[in-house]
PDB file of N, CA and C in Angstrom:
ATOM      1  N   UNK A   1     -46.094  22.508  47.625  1.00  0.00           N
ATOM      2  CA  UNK A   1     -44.815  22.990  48.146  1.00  0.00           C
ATOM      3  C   UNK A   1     -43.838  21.821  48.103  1.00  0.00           C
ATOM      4  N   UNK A   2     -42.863  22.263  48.115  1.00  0.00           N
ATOM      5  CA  UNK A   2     -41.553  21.110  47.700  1.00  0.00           C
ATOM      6  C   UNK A   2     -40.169  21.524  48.509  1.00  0.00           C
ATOM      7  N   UNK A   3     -39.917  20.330  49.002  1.00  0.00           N
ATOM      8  CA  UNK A   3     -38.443  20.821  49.728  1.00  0.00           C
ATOM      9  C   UNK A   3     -37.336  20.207  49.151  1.00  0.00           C
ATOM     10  N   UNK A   4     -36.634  20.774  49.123  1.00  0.00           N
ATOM     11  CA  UNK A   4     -35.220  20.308  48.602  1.00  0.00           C
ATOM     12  C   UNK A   4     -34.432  19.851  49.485  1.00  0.00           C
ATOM     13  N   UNK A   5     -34.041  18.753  49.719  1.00  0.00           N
ATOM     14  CA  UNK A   5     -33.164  18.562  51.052  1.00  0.00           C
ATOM     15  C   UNK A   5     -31.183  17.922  50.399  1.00  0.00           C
ATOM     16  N   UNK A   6     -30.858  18.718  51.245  1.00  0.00           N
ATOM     17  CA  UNK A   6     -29.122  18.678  50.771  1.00  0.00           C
ATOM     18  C   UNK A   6     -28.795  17.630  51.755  1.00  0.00           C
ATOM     19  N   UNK A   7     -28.374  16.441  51.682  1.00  0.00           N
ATOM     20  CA  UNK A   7     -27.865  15.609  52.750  1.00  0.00           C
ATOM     21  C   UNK A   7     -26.106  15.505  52.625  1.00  0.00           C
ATOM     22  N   UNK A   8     -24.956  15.912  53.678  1.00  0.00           N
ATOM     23  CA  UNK A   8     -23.907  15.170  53.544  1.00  0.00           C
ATOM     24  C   UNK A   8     -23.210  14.077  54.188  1.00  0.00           C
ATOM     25  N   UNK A   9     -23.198  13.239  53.740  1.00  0.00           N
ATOM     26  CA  UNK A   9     -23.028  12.427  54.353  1.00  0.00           C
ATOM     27  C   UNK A   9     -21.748  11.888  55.458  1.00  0.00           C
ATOM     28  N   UNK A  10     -21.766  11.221  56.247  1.00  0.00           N
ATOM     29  CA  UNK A  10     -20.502  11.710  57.183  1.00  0.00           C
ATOM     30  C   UNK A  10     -19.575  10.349  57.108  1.00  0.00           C
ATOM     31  N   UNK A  11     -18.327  11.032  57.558  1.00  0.00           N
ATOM     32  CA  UNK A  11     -17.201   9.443  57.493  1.00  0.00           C
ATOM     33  C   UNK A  11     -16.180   9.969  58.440  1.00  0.00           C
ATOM     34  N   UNK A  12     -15.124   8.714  58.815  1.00  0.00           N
ATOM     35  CA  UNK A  12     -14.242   9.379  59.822  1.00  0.00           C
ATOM     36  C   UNK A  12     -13.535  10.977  59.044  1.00  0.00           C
ATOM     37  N   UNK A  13     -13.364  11.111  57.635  1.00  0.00           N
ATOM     38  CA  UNK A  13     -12.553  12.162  56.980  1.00  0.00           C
ATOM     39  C   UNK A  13     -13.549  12.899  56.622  1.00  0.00           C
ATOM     40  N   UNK A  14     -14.679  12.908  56.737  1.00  0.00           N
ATOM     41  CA  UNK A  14     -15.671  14.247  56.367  1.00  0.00           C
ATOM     42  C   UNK A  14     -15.187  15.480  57.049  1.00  0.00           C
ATOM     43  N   UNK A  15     -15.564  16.403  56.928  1.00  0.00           N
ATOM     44  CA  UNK A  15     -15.337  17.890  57.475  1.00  0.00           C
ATOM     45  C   UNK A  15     -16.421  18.773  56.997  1.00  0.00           C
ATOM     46  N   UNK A  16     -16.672  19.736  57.391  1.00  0.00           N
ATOM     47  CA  UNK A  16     -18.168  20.716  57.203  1.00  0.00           C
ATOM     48  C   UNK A  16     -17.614  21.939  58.096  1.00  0.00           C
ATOM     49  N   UNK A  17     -17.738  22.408  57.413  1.00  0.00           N
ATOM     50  CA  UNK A  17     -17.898  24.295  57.921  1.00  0.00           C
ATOM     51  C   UNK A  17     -18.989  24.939  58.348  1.00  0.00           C
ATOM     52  N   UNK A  18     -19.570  24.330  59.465  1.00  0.00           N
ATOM     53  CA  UNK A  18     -21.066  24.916  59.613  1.00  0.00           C
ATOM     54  C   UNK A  18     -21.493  26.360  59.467  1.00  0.00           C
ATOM     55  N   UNK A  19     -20.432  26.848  60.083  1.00  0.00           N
ATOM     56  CA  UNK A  19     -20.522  28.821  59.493  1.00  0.00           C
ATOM     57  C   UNK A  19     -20.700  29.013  58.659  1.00  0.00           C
ATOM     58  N   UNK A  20     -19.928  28.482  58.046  1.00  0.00           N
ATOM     59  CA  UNK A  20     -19.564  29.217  56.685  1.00  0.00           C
ATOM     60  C   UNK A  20     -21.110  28.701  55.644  1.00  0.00           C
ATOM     61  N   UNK A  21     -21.663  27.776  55.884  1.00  0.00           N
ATOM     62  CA  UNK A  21     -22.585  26.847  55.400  1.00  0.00           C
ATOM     63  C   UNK A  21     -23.469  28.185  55.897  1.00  0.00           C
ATOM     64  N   UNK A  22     -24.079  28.036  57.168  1.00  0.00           N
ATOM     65  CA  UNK A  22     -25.303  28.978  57.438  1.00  0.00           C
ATOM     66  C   UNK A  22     -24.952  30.794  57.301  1.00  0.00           C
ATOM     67  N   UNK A  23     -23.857  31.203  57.112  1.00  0.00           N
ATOM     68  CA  UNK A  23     -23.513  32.861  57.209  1.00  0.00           C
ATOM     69  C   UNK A  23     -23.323  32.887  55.424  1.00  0.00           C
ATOM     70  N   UNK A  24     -22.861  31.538  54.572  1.00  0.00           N
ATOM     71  CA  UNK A  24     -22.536  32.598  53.344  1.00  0.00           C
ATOM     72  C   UNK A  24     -23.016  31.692  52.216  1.00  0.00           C
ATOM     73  N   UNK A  25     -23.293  30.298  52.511  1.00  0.00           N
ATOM     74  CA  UNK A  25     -23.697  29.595  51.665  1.00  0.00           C
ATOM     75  C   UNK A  25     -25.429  29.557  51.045  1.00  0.00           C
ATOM     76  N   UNK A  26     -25.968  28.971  52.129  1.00  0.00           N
ATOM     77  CA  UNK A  26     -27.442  28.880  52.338  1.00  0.00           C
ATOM     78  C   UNK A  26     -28.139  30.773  52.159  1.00  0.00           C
ATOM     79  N   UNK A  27     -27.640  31.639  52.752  1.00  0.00           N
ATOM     80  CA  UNK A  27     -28.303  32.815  52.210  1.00  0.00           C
ATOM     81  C   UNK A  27     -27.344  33.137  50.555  1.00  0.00           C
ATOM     82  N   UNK A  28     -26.625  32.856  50.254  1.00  0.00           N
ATOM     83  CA  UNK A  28     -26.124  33.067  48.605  1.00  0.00           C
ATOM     84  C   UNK A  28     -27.169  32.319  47.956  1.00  0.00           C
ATOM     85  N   UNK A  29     -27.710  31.001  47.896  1.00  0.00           N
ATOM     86  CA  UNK A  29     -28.590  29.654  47.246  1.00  0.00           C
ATOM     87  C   UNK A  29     -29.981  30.650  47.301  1.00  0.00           C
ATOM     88  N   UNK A  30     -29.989  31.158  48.465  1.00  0.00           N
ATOM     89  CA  UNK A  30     -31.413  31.679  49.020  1.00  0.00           C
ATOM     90  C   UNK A  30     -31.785  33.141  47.751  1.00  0.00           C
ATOM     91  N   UNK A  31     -30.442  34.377  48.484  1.00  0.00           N
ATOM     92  CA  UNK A  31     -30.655  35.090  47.381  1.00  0.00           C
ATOM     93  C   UNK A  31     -30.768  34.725  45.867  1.00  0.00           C
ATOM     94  N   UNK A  32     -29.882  33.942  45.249  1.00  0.00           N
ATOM     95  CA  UNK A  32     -29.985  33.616  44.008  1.00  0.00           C
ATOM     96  C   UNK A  32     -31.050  32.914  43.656  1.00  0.00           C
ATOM     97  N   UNK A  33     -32.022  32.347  43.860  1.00  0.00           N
ATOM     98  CA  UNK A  33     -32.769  31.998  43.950  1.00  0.00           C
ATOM     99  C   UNK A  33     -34.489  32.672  44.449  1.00  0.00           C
ATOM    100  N   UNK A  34     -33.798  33.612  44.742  1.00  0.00           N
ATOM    101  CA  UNK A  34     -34.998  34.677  45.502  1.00  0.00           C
ATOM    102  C   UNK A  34     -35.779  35.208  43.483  1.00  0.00           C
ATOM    103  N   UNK A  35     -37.163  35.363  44.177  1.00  0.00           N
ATOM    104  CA  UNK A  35     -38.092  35.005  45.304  1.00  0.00           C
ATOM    105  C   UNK A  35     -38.668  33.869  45.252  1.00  0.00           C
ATOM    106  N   UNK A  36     -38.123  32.712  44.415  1.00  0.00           N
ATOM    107  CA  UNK A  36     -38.890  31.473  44.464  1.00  0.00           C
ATOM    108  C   UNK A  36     -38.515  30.688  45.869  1.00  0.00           C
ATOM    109  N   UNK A  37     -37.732  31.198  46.537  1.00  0.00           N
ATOM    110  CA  UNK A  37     -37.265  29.990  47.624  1.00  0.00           C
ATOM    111  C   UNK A  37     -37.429  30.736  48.473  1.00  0.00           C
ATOM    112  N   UNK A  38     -38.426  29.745  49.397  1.00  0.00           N
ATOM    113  CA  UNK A  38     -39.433  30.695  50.593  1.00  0.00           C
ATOM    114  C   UNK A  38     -38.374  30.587  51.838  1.00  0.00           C
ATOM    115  N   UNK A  39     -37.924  29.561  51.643  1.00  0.00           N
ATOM    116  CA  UNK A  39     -36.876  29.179  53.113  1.00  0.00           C
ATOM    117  C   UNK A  39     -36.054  28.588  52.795  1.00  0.00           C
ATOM    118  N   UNK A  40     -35.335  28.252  53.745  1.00  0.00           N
ATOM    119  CA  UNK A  40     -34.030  27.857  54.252  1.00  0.00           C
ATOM    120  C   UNK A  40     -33.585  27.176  55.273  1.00  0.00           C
ATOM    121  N   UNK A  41     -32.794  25.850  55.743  1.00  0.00           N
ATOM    122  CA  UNK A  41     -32.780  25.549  57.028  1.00  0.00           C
ATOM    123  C   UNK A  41     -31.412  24.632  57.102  1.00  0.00           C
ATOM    124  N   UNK A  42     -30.522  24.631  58.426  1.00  0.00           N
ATOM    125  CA  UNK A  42     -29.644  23.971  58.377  1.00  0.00           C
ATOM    126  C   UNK A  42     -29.303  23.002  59.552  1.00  0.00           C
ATOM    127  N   UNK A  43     -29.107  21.971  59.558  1.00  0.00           N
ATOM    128  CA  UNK A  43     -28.790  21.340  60.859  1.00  0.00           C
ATOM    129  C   UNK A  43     -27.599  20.557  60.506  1.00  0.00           C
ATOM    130  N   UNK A  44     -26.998  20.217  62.135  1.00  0.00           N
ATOM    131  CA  UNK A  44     -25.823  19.656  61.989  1.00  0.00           C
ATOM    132  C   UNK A  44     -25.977  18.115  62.733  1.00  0.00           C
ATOM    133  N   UNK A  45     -25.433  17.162  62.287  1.00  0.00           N
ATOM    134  CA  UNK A  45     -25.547  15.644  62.646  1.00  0.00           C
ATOM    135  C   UNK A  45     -24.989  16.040  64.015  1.00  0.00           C
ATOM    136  N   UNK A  46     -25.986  15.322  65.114  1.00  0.00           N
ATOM    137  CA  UNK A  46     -25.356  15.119  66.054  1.00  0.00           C
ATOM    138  C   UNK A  46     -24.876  13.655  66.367  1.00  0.00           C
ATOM    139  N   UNK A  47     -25.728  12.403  66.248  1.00  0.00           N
ATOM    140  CA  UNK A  47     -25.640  11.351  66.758  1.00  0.00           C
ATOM    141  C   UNK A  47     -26.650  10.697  65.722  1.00  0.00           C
ATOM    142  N   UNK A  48     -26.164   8.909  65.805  1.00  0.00           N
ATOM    143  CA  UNK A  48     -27.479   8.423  65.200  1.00  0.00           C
ATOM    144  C   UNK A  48     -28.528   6.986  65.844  1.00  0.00           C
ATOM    145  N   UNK A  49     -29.373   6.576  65.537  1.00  0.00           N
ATOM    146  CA  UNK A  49     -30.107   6.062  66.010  1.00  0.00           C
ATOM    147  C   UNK A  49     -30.039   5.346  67.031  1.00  0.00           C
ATOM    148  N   UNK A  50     -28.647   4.225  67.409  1.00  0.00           N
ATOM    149  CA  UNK A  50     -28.257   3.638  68.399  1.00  0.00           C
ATOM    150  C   UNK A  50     -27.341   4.656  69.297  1.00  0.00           C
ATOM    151  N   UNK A  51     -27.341   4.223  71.071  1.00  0.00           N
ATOM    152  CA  UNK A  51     -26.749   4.981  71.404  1.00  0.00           C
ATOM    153  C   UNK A  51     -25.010   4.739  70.955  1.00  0.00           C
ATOM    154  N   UNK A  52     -24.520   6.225  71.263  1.00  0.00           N
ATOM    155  CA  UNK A  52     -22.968   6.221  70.973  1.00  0.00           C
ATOM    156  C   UNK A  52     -22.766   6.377  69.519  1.00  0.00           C
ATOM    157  N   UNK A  53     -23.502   5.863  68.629  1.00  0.00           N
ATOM    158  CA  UNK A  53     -23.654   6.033  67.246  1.00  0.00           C
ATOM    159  C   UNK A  53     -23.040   7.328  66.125  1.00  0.00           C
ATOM    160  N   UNK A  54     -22.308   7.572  65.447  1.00  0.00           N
ATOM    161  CA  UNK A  54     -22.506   8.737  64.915  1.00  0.00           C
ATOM    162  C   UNK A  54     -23.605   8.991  63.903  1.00  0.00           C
ATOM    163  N   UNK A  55     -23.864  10.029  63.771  1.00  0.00           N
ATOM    164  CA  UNK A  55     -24.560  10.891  62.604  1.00  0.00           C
ATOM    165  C   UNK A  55     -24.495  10.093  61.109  1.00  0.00           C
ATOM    166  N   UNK A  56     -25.768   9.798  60.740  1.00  0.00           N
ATOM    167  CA  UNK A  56     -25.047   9.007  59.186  1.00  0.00           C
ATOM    168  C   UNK A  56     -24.893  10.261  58.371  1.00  0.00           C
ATOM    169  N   UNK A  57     -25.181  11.465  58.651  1.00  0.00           N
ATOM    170  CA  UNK A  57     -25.290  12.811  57.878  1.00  0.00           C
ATOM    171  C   UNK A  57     -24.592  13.967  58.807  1.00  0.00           C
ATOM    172  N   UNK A  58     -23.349  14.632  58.375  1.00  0.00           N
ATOM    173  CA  UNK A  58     -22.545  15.683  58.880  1.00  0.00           C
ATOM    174  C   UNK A  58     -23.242  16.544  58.947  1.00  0.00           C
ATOM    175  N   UNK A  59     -24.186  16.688  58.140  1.00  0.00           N
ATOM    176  CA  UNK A  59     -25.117  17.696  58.419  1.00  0.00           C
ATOM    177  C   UNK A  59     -26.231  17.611  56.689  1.00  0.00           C
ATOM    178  N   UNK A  60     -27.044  18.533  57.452  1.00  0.00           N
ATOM    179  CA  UNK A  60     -28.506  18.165  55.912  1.00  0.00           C
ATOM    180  C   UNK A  60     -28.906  19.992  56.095  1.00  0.00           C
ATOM    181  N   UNK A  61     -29.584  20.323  54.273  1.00  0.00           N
ATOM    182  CA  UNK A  61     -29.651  21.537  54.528  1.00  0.00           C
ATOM    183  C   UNK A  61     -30.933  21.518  53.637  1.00  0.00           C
ATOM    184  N   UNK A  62     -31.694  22.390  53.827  1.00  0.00           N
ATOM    185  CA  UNK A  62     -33.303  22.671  53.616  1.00  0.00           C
ATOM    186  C   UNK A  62     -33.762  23.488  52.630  1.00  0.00           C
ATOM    187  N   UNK A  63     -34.250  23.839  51.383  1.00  0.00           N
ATOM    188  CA  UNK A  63     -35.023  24.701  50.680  1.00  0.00           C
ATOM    189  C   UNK A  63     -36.830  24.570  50.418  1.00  0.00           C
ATOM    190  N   UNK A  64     -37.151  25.717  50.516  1.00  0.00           N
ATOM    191  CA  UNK A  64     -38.353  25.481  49.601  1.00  0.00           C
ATOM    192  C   UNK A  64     -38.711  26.669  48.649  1.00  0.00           C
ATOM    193  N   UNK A  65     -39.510  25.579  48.222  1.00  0.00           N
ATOM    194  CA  UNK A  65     -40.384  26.253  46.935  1.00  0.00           C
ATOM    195  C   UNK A  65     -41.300  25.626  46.742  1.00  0.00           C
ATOM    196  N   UNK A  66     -42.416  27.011  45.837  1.00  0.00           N
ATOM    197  CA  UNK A  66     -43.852  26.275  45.643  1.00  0.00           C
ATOM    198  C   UNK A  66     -43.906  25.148  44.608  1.00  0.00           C
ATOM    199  N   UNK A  67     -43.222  24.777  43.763  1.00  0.00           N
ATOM    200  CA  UNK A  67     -43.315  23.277  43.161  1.00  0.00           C
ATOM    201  C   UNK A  67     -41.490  23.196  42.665  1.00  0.00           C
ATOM    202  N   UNK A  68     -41.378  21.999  41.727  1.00  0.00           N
ATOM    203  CA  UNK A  68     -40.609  21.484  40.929  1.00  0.00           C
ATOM    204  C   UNK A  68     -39.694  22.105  40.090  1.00  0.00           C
ATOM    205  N   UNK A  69     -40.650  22.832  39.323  1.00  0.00           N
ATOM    206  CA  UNK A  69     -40.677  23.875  38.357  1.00  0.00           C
ATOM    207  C   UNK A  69     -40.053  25.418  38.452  1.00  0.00           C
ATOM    208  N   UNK A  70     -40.718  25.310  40.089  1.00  0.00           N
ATOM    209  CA  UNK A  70     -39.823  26.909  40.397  1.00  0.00           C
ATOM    210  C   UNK A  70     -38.375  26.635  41.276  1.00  0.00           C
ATOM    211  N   UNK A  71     -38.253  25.777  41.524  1.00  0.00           N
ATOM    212  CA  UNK A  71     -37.182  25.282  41.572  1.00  0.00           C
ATOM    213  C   UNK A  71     -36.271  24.951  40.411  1.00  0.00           C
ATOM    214  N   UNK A  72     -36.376  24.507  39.663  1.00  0.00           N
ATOM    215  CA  UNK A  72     -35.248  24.264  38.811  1.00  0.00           C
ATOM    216  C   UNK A  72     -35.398  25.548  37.703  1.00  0.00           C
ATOM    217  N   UNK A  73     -36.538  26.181  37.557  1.00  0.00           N
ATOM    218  CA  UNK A  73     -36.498  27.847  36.881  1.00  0.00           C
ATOM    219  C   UNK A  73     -35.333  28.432  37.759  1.00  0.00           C
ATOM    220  N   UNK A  74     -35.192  28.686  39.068  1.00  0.00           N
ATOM    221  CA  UNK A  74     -34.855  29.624  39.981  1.00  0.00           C
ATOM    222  C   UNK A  74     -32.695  28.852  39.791  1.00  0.00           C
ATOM    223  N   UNK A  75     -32.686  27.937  40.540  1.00  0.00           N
ATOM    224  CA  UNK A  75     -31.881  27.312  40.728  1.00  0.00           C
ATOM    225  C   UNK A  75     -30.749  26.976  39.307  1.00  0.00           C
ATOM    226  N   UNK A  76     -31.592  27.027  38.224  1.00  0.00           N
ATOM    227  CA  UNK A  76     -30.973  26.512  37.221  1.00  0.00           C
ATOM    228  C   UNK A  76     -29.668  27.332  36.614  1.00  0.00           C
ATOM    229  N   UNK A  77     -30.245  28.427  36.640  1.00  0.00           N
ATOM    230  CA  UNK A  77     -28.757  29.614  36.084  1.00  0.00           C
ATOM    231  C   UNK A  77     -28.038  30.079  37.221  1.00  0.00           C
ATOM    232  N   UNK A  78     -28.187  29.603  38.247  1.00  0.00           N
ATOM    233  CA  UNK A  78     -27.074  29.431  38.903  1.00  0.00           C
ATOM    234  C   UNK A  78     -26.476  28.606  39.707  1.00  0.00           C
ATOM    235  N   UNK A  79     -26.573  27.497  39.134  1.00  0.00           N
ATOM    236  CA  UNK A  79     -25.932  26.194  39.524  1.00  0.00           C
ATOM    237  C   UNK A  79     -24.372  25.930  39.335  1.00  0.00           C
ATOM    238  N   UNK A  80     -23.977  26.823  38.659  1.00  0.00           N
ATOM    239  CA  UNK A  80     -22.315  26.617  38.527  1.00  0.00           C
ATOM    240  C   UNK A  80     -21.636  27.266  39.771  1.00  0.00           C
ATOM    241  N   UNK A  81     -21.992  28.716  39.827  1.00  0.00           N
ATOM    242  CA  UNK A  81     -21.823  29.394  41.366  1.00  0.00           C
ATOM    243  C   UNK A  81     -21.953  28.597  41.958  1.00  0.00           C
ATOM    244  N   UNK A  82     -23.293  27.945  42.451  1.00  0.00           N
ATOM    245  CA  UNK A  82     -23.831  27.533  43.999  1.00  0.00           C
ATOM    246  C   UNK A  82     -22.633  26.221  43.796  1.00  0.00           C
ATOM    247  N   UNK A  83     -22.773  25.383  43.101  1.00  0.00           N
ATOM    248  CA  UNK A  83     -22.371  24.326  42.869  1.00  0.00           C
ATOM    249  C   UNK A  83     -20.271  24.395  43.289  1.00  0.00           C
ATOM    250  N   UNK A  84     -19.868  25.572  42.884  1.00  0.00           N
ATOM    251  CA  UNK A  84     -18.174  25.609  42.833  1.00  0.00           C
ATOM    252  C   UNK A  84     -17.771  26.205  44.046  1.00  0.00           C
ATOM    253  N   UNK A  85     -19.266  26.478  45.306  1.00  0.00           N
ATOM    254  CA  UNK A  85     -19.124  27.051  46.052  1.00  0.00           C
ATOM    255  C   UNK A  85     -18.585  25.808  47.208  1.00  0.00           C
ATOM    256  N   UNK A  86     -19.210  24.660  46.856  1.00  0.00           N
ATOM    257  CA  UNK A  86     -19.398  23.705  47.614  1.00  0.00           C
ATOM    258  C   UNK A  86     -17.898  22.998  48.767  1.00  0.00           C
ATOM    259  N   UNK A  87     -16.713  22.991  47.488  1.00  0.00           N
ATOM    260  CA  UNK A  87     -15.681  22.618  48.500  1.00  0.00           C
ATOM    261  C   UNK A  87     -15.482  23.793  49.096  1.00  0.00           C
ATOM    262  N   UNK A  88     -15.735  24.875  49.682  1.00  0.00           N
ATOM    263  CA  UNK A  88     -15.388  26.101  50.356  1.00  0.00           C
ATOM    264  C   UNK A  88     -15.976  25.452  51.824  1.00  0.00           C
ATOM    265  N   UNK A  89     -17.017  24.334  51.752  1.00  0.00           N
ATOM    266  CA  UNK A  89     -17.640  24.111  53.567  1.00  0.00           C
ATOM    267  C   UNK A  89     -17.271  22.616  53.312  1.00  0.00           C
ATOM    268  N   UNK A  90     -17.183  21.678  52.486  1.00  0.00           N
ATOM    269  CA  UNK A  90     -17.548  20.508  52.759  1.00  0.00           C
ATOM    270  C   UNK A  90     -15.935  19.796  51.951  1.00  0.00           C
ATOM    271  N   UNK A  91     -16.159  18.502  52.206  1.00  0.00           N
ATOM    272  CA  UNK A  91     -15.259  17.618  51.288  1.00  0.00           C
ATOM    273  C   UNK A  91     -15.826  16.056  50.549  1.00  0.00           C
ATOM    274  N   UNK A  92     -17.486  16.843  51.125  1.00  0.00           N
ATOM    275  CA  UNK A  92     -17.726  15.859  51.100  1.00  0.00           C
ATOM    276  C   UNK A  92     -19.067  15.626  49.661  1.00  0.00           C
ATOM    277  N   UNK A  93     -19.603  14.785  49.126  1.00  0.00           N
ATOM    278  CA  UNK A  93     -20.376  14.874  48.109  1.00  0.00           C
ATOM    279  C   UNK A  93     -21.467  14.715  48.357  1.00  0.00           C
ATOM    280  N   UNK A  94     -22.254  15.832  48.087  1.00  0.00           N
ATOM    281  CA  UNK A  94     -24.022  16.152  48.862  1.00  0.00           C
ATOM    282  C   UNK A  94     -24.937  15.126  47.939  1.00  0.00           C
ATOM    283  N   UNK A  95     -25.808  14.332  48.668  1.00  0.00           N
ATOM    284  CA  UNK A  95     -27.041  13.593  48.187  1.00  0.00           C
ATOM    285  C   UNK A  95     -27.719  14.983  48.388  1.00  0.00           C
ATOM    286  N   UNK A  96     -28.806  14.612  46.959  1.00  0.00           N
ATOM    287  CA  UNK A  96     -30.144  15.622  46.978  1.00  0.00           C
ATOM    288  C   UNK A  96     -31.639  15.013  46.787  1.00  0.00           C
ATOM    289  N   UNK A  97     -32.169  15.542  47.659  1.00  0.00           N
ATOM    290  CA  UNK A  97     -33.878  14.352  47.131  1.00  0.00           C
ATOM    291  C   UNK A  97     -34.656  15.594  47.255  1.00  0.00           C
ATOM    292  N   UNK A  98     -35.376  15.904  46.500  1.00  0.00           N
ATOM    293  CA  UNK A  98     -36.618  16.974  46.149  1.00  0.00           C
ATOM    294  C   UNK A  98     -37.688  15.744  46.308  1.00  0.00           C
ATOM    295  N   UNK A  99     -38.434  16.522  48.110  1.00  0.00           N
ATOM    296  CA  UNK A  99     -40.031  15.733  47.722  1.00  0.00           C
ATOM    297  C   UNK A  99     -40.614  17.198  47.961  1.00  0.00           C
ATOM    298  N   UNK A 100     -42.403  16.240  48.095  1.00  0.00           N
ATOM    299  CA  UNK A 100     -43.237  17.261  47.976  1.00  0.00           C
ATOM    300  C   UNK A 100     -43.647  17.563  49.483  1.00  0.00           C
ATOM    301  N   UNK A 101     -43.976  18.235  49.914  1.00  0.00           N
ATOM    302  CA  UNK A 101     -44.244  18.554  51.385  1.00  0.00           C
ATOM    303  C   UNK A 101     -45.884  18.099  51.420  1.00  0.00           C
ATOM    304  N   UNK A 102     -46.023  16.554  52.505  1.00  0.00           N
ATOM    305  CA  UNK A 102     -47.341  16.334  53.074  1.00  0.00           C
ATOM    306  C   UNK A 102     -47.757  16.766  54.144  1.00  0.00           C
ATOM    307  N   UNK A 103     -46.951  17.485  54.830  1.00  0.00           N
ATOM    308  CA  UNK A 103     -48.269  17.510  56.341  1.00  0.00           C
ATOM    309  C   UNK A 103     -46.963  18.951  56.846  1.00  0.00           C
TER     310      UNK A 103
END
């Protein structure tokens, strides 16, 4: 199993649409992607490691799938959609790291 994790990263001018992220984004990625992508998950930066600190991430967003492969099968023809959807929640430019799920 493999997760896809969407990180954005945060700054005083970041902005994020968390709604709009969990009501139209993350289930669009999900359907289009259906049935290879088992889940879905979204959280929003609250704070970071020291106190008072902010969030080094405005927020990070979650996929899975059973490998690599069904991921980028699933994901691949519609990467222009998902992808032009992006300034609609964010302003900001998403890091992506695909690992494999240990424990």
């Amino acid at each position: 199993m493999i997760k896809v994790t969407i990180l954005y990263p945060n700054a005083p001018s970041a902005t994020f649409d968390m709604q709009y992220y969990v009501t139209h984004h993350l289930p669009m990625v999900r359907d289009r992607c259906a049935p290879a992508c088992h889940g879905i998950a979204a959280e929003g930066g609250v704070a970071g490691a020291e106190p008072g600190s902010q969030a080094p991430y405005i927020a990070v967003g979650h996929l899975t799938f059973d490998s690599l492969a069904a991921f980028q099968k699933a994901f691949t023809p519609h990467a222009p959609e998902i992808l032009a959807d992006v300034p609609n929640y964010t302003n900001t430019r998403p890091i992506i790291q695909i690992s494999e799920i240990a424990l």
